[in-house]
Protein backbone atom coordinates (compact mmCIF):
# COMPACT_ATOMS: atom_id res chain seq x y z
CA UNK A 1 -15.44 -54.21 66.61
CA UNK A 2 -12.50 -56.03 67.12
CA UNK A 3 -12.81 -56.78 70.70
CA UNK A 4 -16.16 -58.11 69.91
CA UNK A 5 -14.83 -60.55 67.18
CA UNK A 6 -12.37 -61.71 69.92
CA UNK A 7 -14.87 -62.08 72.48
CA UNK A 8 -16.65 -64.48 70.47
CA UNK A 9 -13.85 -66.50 69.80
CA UNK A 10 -14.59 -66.63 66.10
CA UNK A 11 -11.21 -64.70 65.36
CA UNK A 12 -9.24 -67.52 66.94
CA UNK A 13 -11.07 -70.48 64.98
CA UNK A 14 -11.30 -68.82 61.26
CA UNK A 15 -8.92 -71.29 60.64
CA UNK A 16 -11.71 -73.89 60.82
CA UNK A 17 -12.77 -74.95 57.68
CA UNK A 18 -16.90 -74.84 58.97
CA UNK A 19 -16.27 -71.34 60.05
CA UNK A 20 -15.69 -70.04 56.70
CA UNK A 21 -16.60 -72.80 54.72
CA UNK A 22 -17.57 -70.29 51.59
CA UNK A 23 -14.03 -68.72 51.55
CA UNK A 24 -12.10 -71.91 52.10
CA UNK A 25 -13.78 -74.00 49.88
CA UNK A 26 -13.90 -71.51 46.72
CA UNK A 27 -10.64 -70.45 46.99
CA UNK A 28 -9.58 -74.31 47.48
CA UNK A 29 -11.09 -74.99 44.47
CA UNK A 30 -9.97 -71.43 42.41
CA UNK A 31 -5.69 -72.64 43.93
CA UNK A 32 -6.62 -75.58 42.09
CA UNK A 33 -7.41 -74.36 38.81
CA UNK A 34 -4.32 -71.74 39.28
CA UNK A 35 -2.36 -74.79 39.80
CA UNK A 36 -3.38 -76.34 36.46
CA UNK A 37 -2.45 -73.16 34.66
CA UNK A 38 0.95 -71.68 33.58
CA UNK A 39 3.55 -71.25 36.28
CA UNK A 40 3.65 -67.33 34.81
CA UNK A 41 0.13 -66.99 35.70
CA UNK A 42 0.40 -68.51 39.40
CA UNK A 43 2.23 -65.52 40.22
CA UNK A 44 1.46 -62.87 39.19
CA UNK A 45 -1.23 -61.05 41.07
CA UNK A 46 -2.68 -58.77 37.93
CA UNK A 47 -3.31 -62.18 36.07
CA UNK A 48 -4.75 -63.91 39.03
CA UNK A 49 -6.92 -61.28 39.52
CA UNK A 50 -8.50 -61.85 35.99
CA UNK A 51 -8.61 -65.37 36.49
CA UNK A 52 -10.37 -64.60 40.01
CA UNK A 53 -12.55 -62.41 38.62
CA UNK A 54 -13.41 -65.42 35.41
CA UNK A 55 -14.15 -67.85 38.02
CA UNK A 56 -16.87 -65.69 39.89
CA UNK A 57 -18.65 -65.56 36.63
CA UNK A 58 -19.38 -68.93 36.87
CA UNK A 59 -20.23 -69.73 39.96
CA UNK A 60 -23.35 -70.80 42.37
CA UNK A 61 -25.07 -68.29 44.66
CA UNK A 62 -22.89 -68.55 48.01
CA UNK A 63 -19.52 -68.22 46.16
CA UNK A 64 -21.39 -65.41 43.99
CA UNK A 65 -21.62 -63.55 47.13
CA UNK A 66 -18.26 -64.42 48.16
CA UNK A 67 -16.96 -62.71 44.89
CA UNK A 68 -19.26 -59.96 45.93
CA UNK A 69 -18.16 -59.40 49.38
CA UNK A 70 -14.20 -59.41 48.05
CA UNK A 71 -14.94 -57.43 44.98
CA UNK A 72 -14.55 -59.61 42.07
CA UNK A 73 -18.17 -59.39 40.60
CA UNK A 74 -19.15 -56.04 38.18
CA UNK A 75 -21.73 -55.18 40.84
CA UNK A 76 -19.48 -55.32 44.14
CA UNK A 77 -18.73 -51.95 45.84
CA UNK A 78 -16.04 -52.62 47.82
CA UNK A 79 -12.63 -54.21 45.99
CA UNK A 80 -10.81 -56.25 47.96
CA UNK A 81 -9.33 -58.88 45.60
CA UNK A 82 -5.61 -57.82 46.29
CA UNK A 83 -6.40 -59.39 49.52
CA UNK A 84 -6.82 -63.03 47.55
CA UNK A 85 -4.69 -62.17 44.61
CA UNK A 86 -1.49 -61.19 46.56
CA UNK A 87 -1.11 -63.86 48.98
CA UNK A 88 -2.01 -66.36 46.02
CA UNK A 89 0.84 -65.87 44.24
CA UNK A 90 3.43 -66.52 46.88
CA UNK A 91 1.47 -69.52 47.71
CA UNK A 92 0.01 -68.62 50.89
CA UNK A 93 -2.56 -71.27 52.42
CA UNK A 94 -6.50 -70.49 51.37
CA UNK A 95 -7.42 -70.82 55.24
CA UNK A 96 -5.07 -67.98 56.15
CA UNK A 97 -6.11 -65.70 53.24
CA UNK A 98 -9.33 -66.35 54.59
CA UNK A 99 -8.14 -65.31 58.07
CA UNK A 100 -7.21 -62.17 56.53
CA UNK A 101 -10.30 -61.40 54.97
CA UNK A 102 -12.41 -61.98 57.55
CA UNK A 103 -10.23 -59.62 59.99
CA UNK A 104 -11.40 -56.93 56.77
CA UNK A 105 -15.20 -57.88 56.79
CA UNK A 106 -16.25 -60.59 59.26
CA UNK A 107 -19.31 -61.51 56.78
CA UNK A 108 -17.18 -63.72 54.68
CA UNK A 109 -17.50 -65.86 57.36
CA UNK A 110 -20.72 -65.87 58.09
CA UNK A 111 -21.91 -67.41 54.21
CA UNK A 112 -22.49 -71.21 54.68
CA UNK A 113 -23.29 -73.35 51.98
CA UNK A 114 -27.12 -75.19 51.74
CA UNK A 115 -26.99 -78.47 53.10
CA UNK A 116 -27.40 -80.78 49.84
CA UNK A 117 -30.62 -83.23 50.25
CA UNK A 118 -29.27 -86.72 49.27
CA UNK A 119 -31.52 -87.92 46.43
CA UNK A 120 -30.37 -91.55 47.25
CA UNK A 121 -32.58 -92.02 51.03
CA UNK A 122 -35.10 -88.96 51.18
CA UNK A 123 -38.67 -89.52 50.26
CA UNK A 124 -39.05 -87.69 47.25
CA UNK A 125 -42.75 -87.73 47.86
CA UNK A 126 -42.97 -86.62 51.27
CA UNK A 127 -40.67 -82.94 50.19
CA UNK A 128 -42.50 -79.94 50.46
CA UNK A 129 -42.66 -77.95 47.17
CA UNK A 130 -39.95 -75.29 48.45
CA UNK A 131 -37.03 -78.54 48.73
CA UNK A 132 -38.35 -79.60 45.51
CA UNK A 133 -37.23 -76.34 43.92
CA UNK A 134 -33.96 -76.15 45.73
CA UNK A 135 -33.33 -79.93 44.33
CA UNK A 136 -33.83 -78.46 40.79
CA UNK A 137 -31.72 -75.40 41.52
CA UNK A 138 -28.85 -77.57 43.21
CA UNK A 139 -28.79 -79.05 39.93
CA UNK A 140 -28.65 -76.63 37.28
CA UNK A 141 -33.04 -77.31 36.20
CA UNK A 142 -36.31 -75.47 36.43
CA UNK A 143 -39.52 -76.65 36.41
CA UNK A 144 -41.20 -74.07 33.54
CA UNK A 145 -44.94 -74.12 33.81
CA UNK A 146 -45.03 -76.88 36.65
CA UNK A 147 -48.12 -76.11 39.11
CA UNK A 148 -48.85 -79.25 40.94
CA UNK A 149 -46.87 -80.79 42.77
CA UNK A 150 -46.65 -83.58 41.43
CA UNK A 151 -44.89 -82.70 38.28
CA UNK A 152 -41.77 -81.04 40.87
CA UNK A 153 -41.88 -84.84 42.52
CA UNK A 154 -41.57 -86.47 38.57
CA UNK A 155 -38.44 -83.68 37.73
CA UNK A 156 -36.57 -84.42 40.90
CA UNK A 157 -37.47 -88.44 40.55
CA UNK A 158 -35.41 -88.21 37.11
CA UNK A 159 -32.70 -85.93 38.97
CA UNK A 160 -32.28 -89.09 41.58
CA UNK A 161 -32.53 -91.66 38.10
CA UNK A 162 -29.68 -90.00 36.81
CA UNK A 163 -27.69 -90.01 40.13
CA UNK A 164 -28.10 -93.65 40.42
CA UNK A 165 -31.15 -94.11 42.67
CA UNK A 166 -33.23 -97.28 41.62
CA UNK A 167 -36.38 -97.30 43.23
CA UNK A 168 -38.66 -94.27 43.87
């Protein structure tokens, strides 16, 4: 397995942001709500771990898998998170705990993040039904009882209202 990994060159380049976008950007975003928190906390690894294991309670579907994949979640089978919660203390960089993780399972590479559908240019209108429901996931709504698709265009016109676009 490993001289496959090397072969396709994706061992050399995990330190490339877009090639494990998942792992870099949640665990950007989980050093920076370590970093707001008491210097005690930041490191040691037990209490990292539970604040690790916190922020994968709230999170959206890729990074839910993420937790998965490293063991954080109630439901993961494998547990990993001394792998994160370790090198987190001493202040390691995310990219190379992400280099580490994906020598121990190369599919926390492979999770990539749904391109977002800017609300500000696309015609609303012209969005097949499935975008329209990925619109209202993005952004934390359902459409209850909606059956026409017309009523997904009106939910995801307010959406773009509220993020500033004028005309529809």
């Amino acid at each position: 397995a490993v001289t496959m990994a090397k072969s396709s060159g994706i061992n050399a380049e995990y330190g490339d942001p877009s090639k494990c976008e998942v792992c870099v950007t949640f665990l950007g975003k989980f050093r920076e709500t370590l970093d707001a928190l008491d210097s005690s906390i930041q490191s040691d690894p037990a209490k990292i771990d539970t604040e690790l294991r916190k922020a994968c309670k709230t999170t959206q579907p890729k990074d839910e898998r993420f937790c998965w994949y490293i063991g954080a979640t109630e439901t993961s089978a494998t547990g990993m998170t001394q792998t994160v919660t370790k090198p987190m203390s001493f202040r390691k960089p995310v990219d190379k705990i992400c280099g580490d993780l994906y020598k121990k399972d190369s599919q926390i590479c492979d999770l990539k993040y749904e391109k977002q559908i800017d609300l500000k240019t696309v015609n609303i209108k012209k969005m097949k039904v499935k975008e329209l429901r990925k619109v209202l996931e993005q952004n934390g709504q359902e459409c209850r009882g909606c059956t026409e698709k017309s009523e997904f265009v009106k939910k995801v016109e307010a959406i773009a209202r509220e993020q500033g676009r004028t005309e529809l």
